[in-house]
PDB file of N, CA and C in Angstrom:
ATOM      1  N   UNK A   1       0.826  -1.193   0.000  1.00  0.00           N
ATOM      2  CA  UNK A   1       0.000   0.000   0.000  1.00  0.00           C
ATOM      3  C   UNK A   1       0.870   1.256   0.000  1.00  0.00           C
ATOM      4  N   UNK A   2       2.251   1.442   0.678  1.00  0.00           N
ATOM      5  CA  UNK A   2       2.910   2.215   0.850  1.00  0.00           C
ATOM      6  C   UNK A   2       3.487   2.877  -0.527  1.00  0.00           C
ATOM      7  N   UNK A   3       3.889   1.329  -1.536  1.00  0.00           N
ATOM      8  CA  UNK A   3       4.498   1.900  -2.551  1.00  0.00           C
ATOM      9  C   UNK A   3       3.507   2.421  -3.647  1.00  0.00           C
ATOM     10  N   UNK A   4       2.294   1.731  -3.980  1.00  0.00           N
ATOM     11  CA  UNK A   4       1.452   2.348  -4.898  1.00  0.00           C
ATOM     12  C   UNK A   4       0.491   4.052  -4.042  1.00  0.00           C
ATOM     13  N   UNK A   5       0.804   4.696  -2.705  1.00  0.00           N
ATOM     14  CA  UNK A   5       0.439   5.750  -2.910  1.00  0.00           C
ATOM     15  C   UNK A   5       1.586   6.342  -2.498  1.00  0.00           C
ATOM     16  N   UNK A   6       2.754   6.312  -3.128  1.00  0.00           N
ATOM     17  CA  UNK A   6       4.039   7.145  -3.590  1.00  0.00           C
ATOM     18  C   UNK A   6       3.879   7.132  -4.920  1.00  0.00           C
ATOM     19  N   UNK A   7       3.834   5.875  -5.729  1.00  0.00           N
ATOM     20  CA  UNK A   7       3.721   5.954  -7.035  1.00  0.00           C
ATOM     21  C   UNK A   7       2.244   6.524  -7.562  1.00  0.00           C
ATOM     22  N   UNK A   8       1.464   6.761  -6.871  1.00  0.00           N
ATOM     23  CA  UNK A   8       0.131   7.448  -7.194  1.00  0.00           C
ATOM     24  C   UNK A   8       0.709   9.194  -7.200  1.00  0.00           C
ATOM     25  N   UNK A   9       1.321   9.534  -6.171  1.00  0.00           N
ATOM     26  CA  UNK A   9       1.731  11.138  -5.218  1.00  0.00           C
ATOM     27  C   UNK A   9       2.604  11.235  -6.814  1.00  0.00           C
ATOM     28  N   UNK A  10       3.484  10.170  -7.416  1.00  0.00           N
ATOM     29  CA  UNK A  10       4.618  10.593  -7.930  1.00  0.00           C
ATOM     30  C   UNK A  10       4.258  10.799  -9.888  1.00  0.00           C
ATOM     31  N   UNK A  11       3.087  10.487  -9.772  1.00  0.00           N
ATOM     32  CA  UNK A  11       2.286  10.651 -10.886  1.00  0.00           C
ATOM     33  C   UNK A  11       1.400  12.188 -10.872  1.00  0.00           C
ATOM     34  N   UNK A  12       0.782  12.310  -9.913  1.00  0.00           N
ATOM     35  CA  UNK A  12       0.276  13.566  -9.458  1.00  0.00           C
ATOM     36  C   UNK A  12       1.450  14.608  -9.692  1.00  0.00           C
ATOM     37  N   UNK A  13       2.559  14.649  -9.230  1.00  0.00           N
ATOM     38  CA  UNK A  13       3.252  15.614  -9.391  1.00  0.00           C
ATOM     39  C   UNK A  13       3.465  15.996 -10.891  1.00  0.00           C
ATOM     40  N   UNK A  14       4.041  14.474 -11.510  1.00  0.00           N
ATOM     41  CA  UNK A  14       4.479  14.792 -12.635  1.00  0.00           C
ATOM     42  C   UNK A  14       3.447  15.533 -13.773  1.00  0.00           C
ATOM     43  N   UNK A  15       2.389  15.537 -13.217  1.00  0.00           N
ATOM     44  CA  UNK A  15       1.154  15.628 -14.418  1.00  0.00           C
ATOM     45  C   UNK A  15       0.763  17.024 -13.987  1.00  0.00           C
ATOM     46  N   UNK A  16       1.325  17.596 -12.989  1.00  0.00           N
ATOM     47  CA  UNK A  16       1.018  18.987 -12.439  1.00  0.00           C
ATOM     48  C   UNK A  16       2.222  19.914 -13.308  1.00  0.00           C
ATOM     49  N   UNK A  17       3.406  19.009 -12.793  1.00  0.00           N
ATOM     50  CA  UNK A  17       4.728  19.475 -13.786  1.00  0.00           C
ATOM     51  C   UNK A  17       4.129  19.795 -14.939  1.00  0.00           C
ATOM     52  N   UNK A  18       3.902  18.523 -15.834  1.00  0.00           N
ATOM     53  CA  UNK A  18       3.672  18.908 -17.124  1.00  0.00           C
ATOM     54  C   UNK A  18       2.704  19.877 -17.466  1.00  0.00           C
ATOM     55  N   UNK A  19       1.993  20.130 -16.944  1.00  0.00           N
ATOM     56  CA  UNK A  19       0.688  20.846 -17.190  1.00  0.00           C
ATOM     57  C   UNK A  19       1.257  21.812 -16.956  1.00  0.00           C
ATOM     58  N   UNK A  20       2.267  22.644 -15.695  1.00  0.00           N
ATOM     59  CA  UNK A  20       2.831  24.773 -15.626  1.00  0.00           C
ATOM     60  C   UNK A  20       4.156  24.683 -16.670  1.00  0.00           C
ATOM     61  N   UNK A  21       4.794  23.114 -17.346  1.00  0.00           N
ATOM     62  CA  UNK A  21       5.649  23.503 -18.309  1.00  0.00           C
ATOM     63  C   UNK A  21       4.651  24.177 -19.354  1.00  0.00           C
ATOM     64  N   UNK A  22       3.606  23.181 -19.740  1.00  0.00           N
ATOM     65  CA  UNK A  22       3.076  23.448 -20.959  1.00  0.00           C
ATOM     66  C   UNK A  22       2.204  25.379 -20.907  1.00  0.00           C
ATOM     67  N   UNK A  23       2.219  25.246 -20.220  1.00  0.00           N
ATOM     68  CA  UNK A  23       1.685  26.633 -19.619  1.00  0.00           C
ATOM     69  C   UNK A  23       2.515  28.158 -20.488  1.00  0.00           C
ATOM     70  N   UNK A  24       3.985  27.443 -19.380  1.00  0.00           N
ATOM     71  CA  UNK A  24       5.092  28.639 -19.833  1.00  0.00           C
ATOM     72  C   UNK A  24       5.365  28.226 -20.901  1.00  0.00           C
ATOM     73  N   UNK A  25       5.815  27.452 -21.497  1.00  0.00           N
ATOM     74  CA  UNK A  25       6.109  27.335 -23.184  1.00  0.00           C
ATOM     75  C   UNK A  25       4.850  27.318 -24.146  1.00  0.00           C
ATOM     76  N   UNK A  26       3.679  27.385 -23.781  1.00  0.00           N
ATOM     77  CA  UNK A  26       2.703  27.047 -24.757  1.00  0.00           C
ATOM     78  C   UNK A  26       2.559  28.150 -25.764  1.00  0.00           C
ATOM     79  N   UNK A  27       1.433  28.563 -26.131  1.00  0.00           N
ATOM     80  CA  UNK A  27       0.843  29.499 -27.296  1.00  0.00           C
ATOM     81  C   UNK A  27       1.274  30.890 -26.792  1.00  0.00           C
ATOM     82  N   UNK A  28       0.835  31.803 -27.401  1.00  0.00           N
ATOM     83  CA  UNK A  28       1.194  33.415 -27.019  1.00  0.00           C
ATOM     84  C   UNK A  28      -0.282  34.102 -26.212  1.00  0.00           C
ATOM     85  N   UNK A  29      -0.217  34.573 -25.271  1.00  0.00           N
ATOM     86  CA  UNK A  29      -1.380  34.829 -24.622  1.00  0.00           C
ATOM     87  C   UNK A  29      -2.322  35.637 -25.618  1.00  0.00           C
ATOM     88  N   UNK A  30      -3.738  35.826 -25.271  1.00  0.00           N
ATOM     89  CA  UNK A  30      -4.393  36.368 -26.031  1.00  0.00           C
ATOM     90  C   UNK A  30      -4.381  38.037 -26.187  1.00  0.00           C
ATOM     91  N   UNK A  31      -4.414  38.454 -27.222  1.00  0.00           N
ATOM     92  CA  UNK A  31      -4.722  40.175 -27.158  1.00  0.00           C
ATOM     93  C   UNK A  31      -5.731  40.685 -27.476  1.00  0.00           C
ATOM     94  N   UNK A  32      -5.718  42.117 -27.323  1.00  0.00           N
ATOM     95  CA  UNK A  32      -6.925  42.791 -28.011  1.00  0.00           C
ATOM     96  C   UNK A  32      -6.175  43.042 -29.390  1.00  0.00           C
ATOM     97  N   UNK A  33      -7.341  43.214 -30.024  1.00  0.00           N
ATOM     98  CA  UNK A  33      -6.973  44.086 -31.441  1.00  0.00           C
ATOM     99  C   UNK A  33      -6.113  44.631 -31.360  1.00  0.00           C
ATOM    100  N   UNK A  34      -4.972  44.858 -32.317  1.00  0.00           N
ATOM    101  CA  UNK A  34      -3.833  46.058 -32.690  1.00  0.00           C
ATOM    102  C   UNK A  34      -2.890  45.972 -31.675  1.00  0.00           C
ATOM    103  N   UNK A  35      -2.890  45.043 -30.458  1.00  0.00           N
ATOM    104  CA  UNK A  35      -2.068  44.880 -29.629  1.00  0.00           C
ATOM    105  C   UNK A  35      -1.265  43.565 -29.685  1.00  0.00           C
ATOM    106  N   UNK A  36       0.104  44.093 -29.843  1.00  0.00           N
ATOM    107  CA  UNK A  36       1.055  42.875 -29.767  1.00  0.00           C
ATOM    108  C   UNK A  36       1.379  42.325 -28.997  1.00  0.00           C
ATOM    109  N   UNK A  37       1.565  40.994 -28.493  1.00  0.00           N
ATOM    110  CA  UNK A  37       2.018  40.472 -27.215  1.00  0.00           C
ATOM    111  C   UNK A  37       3.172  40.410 -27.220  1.00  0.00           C
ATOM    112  N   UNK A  38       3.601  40.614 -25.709  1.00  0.00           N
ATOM    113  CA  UNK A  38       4.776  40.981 -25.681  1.00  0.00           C
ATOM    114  C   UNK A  38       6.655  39.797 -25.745  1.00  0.00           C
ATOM    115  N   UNK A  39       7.149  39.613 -26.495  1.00  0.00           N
ATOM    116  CA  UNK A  39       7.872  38.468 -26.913  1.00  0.00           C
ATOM    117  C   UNK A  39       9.242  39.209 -26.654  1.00  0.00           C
ATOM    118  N   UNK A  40       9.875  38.080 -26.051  1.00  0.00           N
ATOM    119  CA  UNK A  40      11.507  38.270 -25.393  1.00  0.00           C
ATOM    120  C   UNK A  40      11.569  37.669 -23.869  1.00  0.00           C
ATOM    121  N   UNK A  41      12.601  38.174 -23.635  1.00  0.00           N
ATOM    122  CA  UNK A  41      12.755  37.595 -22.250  1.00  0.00           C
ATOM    123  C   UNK A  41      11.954  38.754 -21.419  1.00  0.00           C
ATOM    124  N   UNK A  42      11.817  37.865 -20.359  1.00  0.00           N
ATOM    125  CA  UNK A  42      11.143  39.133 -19.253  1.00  0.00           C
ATOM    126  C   UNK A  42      11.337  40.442 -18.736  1.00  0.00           C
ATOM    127  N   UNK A  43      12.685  41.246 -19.036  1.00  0.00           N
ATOM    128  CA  UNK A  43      12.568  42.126 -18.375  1.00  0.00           C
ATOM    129  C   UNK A  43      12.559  43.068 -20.009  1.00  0.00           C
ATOM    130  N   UNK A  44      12.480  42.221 -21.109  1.00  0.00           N
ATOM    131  CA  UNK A  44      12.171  42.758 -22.399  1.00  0.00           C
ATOM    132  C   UNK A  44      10.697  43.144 -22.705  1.00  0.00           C
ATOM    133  N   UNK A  45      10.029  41.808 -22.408  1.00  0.00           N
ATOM    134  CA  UNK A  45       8.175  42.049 -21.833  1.00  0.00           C
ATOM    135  C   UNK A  45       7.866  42.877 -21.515  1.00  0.00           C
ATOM    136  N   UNK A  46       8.545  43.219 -20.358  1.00  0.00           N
ATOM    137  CA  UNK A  46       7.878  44.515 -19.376  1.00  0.00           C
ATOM    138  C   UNK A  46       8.079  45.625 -19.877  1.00  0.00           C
ATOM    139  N   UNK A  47       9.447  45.891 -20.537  1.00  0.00           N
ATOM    140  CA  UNK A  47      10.004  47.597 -21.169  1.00  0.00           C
ATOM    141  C   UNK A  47       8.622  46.928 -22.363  1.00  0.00           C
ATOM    142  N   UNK A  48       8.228  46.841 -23.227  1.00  0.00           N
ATOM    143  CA  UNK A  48       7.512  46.228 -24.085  1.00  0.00           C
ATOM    144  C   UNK A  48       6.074  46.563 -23.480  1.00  0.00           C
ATOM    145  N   UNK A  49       5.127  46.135 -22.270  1.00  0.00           N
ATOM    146  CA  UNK A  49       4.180  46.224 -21.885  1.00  0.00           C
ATOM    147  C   UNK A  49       4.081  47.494 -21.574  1.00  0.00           C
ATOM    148  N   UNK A  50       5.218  48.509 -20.997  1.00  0.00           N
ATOM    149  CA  UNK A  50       5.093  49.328 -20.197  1.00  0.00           C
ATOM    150  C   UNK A  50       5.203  50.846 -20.982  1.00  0.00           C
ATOM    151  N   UNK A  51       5.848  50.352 -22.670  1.00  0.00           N
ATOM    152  CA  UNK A  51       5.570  51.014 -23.591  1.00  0.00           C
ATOM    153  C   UNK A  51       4.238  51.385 -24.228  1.00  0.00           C
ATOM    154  N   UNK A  52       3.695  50.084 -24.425  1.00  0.00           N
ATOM    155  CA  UNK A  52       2.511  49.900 -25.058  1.00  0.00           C
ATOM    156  C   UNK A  52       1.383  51.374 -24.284  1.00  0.00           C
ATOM    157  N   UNK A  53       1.543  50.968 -22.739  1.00  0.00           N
ATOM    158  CA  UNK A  53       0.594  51.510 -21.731  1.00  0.00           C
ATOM    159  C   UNK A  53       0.927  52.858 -22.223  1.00  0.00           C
ATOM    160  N   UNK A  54       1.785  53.252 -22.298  1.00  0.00           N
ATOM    161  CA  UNK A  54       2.528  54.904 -22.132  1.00  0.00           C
ATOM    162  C   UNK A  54       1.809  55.027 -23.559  1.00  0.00           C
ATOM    163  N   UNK A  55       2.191  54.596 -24.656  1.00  0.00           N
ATOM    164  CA  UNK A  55       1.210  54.636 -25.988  1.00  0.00           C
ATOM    165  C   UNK A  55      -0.402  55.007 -25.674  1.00  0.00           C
ATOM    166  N   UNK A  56      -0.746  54.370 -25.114  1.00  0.00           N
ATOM    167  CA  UNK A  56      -2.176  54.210 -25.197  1.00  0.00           C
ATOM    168  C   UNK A  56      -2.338  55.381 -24.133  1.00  0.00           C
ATOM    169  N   UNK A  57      -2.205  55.892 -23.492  1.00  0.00           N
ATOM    170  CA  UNK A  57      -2.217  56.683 -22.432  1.00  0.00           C
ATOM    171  C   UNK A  57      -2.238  58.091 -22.936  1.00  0.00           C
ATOM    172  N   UNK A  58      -1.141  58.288 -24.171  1.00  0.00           N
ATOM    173  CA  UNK A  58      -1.147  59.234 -24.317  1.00  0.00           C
ATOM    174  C   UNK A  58      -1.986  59.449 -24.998  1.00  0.00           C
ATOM    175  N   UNK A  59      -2.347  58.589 -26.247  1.00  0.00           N
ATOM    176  CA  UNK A  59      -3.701  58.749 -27.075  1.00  0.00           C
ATOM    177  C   UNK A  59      -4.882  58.501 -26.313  1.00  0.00           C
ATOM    178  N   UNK A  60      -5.286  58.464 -25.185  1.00  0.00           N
ATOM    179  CA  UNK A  60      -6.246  58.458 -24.828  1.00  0.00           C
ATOM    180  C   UNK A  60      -6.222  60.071 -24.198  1.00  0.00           C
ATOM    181  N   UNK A  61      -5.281  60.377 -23.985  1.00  0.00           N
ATOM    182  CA  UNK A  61      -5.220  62.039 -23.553  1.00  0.00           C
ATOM    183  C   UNK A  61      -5.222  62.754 -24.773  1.00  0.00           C
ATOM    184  N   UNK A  62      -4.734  62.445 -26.172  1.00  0.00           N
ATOM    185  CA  UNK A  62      -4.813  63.421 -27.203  1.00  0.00           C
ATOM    186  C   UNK A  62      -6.554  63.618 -27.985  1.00  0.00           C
ATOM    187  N   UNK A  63      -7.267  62.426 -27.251  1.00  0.00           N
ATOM    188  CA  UNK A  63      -8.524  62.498 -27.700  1.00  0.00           C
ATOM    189  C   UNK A  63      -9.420  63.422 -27.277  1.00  0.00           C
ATOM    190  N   UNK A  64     -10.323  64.613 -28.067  1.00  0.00           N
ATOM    191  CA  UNK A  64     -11.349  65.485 -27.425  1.00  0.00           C
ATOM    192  C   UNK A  64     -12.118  64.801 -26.806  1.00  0.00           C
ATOM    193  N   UNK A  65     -12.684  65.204 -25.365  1.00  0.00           N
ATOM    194  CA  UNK A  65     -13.190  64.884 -24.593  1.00  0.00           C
ATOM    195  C   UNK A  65     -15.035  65.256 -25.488  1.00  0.00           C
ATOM    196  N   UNK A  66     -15.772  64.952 -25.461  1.00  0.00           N
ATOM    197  CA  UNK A  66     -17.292  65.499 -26.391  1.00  0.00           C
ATOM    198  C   UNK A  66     -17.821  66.419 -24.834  1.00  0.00           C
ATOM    199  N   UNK A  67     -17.953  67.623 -25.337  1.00  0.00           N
ATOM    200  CA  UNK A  67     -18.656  68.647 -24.838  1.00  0.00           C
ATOM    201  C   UNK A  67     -20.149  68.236 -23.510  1.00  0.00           C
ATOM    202  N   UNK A  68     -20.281  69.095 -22.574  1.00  0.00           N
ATOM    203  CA  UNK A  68     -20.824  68.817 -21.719  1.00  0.00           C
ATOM    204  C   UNK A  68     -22.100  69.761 -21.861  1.00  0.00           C
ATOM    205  N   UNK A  69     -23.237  68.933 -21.820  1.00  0.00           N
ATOM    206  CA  UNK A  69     -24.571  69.976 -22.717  1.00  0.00           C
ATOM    207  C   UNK A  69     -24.616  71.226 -21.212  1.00  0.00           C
ATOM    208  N   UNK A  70     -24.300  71.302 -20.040  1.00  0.00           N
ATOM    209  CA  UNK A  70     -24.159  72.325 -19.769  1.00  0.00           C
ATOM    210  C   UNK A  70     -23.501  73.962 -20.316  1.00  0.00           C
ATOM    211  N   UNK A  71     -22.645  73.245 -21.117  1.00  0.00           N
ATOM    212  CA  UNK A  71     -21.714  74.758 -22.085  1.00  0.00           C
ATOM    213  C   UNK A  71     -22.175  75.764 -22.924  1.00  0.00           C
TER     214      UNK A  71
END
């Protein structure tokens, strides 16, 4: 009994393993429209994500705000 629930525990692990490898190596996460995901190593990602934001940020500030029927 001892050895088949080690070899049960030691199956569990491995199938947990495989499942956060396939995770980090799998497909490219999903985006919105016109947005690229971000590809490189990680601290490439982030200058990459943190661009994108600053992009969008600013065009969301260069956009006219539509008039307030109080005016």
């Amino acid at each position: 009994m001892g050895i088949l629930g080690l070899l049960l525990a030691l199956v569990v692990v491995g199938l947990l393993a495989k499942k956060q490898l396939g995770v980090v190596s799998g497909t490219a996460p999903a985006t919105q429209a016109g947005v690229s995901a971000p590809v490189g190593m990680p601290l490439q990602q982030s200058q990459q994500l943190q661009n994108q934001v600053k992009r969008s940020v600013e065009e969301a500030m260069q956009q006219k705000r539509p008039e307030s029927p109080d005016q």
